[in-house]
N, C-alpha and C. Protein backbone atom coordinates (compact mmCIF):
# COMPACT_ATOMS: atom_id res chain seq x y z
N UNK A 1 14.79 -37.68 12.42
CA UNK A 1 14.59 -37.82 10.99
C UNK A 1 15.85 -37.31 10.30
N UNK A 2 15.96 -38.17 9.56
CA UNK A 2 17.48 -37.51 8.74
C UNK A 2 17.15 -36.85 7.70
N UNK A 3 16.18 -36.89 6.86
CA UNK A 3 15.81 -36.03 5.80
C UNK A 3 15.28 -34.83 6.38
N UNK A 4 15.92 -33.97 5.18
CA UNK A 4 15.39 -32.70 5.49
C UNK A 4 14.19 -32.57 5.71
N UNK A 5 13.18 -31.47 6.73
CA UNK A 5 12.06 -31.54 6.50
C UNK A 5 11.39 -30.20 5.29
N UNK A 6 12.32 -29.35 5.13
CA UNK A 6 12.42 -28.74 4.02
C UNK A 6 13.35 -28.15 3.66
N UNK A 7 13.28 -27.68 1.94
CA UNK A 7 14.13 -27.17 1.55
C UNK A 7 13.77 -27.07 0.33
N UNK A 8 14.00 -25.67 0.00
CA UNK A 8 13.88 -24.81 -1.40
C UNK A 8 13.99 -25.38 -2.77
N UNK A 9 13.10 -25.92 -3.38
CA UNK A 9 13.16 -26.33 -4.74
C UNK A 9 13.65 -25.11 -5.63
N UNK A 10 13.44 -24.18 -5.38
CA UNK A 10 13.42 -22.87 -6.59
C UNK A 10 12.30 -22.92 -6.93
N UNK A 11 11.03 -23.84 -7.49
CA UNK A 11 10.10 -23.67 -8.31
C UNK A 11 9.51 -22.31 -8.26
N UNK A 12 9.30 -21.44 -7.68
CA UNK A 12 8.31 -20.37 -7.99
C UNK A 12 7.02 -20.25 -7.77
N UNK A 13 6.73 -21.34 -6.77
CA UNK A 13 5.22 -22.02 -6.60
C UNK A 13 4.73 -20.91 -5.72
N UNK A 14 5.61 -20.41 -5.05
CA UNK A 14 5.42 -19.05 -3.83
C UNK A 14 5.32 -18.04 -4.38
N UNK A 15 5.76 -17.77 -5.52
CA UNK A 15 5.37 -16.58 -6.38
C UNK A 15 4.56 -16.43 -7.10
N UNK A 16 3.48 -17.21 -7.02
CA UNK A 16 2.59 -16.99 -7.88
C UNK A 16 1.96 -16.83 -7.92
N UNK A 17 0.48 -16.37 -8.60
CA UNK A 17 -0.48 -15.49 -7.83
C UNK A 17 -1.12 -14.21 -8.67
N UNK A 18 -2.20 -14.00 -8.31
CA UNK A 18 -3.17 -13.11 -8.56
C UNK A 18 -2.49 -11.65 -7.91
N UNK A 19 -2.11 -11.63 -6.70
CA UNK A 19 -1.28 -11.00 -6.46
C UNK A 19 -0.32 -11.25 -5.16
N UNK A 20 0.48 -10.53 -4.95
CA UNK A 20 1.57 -10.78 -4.07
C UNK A 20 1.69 -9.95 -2.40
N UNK A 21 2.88 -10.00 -1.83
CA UNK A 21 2.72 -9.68 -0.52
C UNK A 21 2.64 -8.16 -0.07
N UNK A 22 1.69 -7.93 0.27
CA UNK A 22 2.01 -6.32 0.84
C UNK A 22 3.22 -5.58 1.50
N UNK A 23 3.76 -5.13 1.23
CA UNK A 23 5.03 -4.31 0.98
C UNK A 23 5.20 -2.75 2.00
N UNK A 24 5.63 -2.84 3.63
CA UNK A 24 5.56 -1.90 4.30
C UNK A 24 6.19 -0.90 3.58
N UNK A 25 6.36 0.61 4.10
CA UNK A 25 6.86 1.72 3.68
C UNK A 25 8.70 1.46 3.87
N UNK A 26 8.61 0.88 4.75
CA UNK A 26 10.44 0.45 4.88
C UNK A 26 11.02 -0.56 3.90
N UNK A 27 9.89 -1.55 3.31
CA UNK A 27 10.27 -2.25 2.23
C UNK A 27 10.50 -1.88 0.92
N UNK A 28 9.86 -0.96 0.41
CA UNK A 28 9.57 -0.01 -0.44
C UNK A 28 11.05 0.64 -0.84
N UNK A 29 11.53 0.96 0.35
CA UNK A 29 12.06 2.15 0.34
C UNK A 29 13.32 1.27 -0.09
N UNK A 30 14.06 0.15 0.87
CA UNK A 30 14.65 -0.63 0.79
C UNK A 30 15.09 -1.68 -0.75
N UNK A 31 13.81 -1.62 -1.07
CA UNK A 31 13.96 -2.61 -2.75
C UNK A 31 13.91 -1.44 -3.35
N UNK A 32 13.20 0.14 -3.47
CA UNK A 32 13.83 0.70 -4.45
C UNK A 32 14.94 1.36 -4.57
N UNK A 33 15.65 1.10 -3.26
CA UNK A 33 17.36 1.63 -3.07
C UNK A 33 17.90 0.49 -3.85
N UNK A 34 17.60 -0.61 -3.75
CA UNK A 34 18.21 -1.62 -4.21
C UNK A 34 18.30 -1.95 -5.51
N UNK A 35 17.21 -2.00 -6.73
CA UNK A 35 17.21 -1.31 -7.85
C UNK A 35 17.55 -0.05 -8.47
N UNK A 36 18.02 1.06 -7.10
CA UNK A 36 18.51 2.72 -7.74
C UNK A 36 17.37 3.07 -7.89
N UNK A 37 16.17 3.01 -7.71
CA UNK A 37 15.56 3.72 -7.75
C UNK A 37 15.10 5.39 -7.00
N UNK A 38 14.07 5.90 -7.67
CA UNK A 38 13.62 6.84 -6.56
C UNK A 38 12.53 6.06 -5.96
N UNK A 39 12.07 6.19 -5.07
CA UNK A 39 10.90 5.71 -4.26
C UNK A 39 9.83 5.68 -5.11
N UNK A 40 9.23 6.56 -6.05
CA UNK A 40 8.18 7.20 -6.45
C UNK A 40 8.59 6.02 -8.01
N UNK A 41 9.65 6.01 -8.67
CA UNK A 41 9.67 5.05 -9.86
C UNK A 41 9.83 3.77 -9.53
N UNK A 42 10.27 3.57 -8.63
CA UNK A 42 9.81 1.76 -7.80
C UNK A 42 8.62 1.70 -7.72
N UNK A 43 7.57 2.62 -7.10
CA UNK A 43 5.84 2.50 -6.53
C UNK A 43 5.68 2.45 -7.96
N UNK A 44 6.10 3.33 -9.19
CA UNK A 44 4.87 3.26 -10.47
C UNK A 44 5.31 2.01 -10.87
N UNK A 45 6.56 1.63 -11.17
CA UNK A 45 7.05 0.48 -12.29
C UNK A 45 6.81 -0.90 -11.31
N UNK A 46 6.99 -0.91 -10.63
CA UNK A 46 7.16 -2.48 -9.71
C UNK A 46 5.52 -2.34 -8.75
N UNK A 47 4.87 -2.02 -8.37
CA UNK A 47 3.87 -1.80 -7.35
C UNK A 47 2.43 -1.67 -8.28
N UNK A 48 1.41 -2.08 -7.60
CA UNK A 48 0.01 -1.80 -7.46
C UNK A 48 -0.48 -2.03 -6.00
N UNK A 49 -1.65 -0.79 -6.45
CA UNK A 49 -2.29 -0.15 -5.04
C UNK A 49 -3.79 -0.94 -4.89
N UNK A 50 -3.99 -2.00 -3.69
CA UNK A 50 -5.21 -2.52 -3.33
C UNK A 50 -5.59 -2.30 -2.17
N UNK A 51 -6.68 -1.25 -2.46
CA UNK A 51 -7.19 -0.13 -1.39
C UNK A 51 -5.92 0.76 -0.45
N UNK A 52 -5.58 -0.24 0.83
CA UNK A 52 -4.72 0.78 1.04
C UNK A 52 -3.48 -0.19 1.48
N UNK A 53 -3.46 -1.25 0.54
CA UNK A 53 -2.32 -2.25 0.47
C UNK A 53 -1.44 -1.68 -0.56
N UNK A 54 0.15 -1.85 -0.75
CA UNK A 54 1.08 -1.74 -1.79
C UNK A 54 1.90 -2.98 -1.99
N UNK A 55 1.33 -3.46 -3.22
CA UNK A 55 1.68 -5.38 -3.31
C UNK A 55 2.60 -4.41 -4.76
N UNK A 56 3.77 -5.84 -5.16
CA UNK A 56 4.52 -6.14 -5.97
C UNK A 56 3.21 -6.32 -7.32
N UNK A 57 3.38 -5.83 -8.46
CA UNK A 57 2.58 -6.08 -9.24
C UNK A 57 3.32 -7.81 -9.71
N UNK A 58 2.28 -8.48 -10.51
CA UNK A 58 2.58 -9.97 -10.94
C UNK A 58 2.81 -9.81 -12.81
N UNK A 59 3.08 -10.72 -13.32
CA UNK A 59 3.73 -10.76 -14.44
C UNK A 59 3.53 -12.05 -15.02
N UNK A 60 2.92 -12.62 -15.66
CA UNK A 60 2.57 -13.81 -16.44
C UNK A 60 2.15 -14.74 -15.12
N UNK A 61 1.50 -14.36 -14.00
CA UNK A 61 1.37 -14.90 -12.77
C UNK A 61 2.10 -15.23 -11.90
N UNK A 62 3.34 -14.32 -12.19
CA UNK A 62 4.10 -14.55 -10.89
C UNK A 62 4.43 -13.26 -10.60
N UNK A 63 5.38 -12.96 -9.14
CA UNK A 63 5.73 -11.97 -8.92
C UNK A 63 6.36 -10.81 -9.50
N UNK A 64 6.52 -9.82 -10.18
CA UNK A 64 7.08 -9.12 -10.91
C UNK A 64 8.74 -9.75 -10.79
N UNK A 65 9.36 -9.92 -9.80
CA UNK A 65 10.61 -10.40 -9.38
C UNK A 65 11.24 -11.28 -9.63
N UNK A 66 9.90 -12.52 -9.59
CA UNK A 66 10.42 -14.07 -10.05
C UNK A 66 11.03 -13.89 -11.28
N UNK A 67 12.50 -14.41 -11.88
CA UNK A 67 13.30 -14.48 -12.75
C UNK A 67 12.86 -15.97 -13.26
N UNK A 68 11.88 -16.34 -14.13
CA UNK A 68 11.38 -17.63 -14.19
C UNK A 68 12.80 -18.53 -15.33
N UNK A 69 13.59 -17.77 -16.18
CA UNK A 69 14.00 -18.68 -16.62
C UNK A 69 15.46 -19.25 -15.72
N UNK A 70 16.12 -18.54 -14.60
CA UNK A 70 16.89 -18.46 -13.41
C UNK A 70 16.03 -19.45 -12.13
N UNK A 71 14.74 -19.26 -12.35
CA UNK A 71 14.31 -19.60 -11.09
C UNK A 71 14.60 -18.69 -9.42
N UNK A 72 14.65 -17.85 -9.92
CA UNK A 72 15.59 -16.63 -8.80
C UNK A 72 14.19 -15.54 -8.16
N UNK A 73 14.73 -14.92 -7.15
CA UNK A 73 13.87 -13.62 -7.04
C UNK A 73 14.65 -12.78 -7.38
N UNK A 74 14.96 -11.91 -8.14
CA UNK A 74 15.86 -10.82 -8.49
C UNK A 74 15.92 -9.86 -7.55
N UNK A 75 15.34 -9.36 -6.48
CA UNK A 75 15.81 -9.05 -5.15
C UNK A 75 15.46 -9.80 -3.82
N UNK A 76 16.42 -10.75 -4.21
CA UNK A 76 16.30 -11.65 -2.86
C UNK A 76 17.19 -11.25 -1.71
N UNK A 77 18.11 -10.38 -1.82
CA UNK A 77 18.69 -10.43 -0.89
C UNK A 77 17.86 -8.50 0.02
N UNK A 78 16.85 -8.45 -0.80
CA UNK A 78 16.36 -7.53 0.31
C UNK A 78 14.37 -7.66 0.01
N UNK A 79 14.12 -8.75 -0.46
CA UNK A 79 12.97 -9.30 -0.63
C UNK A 79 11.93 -8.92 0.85
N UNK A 80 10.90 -8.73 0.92
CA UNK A 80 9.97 -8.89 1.38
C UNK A 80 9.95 -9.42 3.19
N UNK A 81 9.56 -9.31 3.82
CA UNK A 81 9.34 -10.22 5.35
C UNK A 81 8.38 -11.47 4.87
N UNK A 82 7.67 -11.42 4.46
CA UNK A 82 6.99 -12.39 4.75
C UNK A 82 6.98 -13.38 3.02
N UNK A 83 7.95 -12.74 2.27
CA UNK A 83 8.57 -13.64 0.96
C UNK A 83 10.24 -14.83 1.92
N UNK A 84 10.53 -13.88 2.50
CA UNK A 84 11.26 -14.83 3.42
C UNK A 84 10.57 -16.04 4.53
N UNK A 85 9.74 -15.10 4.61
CA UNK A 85 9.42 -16.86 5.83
C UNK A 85 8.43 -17.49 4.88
N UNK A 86 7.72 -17.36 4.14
CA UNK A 86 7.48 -18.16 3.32
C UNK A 86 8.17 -19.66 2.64
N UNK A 87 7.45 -21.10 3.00
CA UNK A 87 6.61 -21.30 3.45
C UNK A 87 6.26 -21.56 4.86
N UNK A 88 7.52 -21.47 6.11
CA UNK A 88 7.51 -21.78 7.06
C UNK A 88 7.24 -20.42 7.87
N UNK A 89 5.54 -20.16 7.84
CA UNK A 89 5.11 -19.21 8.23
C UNK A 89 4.12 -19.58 9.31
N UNK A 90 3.88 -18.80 10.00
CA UNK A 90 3.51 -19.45 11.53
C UNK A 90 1.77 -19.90 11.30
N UNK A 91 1.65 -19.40 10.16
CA UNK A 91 0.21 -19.68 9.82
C UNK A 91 0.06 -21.49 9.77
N UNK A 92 1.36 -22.10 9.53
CA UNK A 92 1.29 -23.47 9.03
C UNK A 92 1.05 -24.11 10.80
N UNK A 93 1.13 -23.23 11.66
CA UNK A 93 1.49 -24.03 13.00
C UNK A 93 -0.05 -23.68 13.53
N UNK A 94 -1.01 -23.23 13.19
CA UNK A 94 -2.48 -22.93 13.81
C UNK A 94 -2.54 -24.35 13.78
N UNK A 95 -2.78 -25.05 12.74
CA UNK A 95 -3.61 -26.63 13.15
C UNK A 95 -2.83 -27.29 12.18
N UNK A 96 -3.03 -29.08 12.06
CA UNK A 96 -2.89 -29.85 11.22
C UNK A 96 -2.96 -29.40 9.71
N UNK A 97 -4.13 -29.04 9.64
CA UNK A 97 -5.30 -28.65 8.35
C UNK A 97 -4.29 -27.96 7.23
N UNK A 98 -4.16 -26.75 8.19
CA UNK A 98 -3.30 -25.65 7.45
C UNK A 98 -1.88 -25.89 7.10
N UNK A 99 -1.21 -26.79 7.95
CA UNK A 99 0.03 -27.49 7.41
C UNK A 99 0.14 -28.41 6.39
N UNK A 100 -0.91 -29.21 6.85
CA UNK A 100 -0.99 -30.20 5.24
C UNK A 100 -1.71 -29.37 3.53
N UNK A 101 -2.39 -28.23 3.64
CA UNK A 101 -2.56 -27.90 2.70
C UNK A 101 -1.07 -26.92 2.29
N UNK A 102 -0.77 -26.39 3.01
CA UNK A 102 0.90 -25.86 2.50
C UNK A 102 1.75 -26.75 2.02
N UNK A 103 1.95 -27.71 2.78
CA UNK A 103 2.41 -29.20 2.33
C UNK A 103 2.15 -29.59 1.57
N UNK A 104 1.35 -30.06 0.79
CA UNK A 104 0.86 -30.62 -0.44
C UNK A 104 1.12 -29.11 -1.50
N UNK A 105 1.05 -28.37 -1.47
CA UNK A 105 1.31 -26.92 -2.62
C UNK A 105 2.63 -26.83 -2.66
N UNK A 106 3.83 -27.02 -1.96
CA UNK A 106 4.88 -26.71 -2.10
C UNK A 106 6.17 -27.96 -2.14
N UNK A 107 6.59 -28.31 -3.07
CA UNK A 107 7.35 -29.25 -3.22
C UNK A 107 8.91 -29.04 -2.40
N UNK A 108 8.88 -28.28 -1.69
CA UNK A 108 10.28 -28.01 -1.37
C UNK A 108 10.13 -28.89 0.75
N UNK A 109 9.01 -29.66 0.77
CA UNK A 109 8.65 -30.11 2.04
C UNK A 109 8.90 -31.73 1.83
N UNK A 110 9.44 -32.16 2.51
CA UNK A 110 9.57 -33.90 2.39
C UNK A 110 8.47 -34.32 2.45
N UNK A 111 7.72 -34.93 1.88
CA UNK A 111 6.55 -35.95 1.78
C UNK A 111 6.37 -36.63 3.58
N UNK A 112 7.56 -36.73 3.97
CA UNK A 112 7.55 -37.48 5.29
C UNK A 112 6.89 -36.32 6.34
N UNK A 113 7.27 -35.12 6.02
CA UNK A 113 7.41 -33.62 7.16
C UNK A 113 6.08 -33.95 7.64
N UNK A 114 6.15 -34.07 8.87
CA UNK A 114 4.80 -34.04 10.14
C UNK A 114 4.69 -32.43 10.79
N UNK A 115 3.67 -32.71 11.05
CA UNK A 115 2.89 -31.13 11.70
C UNK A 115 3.81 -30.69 12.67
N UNK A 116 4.19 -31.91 13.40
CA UNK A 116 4.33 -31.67 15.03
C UNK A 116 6.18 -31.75 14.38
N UNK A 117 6.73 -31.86 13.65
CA UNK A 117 7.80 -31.77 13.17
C UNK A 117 7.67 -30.27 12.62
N UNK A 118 7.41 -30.16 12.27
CA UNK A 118 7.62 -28.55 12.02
C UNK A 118 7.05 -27.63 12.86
N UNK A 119 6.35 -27.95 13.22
CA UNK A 119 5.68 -27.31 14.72
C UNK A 119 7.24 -27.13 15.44
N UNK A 120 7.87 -28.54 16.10
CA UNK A 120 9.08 -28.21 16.75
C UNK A 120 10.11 -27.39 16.06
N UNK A 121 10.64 -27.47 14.32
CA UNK A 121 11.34 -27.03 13.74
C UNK A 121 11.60 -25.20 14.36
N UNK A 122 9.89 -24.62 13.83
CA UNK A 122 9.89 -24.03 14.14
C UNK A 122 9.77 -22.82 15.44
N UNK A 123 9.57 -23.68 16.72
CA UNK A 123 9.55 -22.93 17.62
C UNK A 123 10.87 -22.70 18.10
């Protein structure tokens, strides 16, 4: 196939949300070095606590991060694990089902992209 089978629109469609990705203690630590923060004013200003998850708080429904009029994550270059593999996350490779509903939500996938094509992409 010569077309890409994906590639990054910018839209923000991944950021959006009720809420966002849970955030290990090394991530934390990492994005609030990266803003200057102290640890403790990254957790109050950027973070909420669900039960004993620490997600990115959201912002007009997107990630606190998403830069919507840029189209950017404002820390992308030390963003999240699983904001990076997003959408080519291994969850899309369990079955058909779950690939075509990622597929259809995210415009940054060729209309053409097959299961078993990204299935190979990604192994």
């Amino acid at each position: 196939m010569s077309e890409k089978l994906f590639e990054c629109k910018r839209c923000g469609f991944c950021c959006q949300g009720e809420s966002t990705v849970s955030l290990t203690p090394e991530e934390q630590a990492r994005i609030a070095h990266f803003l200057g923060l102290s640890l403790e004013e990254f957790l109050s200003l950027y973070t909420v606590r669900r039960g004993s998850r620490v997600e990115m708080k959201t912002l007009n429904g997107h990630c606190i991060f998403y830069d919507e009029k840029e189209s950017l994550c404002r820390i992308h270059p030390v963003k999240p694990f699983h904001c990076r593999q997003w959408p080519l996350h291994p969850s899309i490779l369990k079955d058909p089902e779950s690939f075509e509903i990622i597929r259809r939500t995210c415009p940054g996938f060729s209309k053409k992209a097959t299961w078993q094509e990204i299935k190979k992409l990604l192994s």
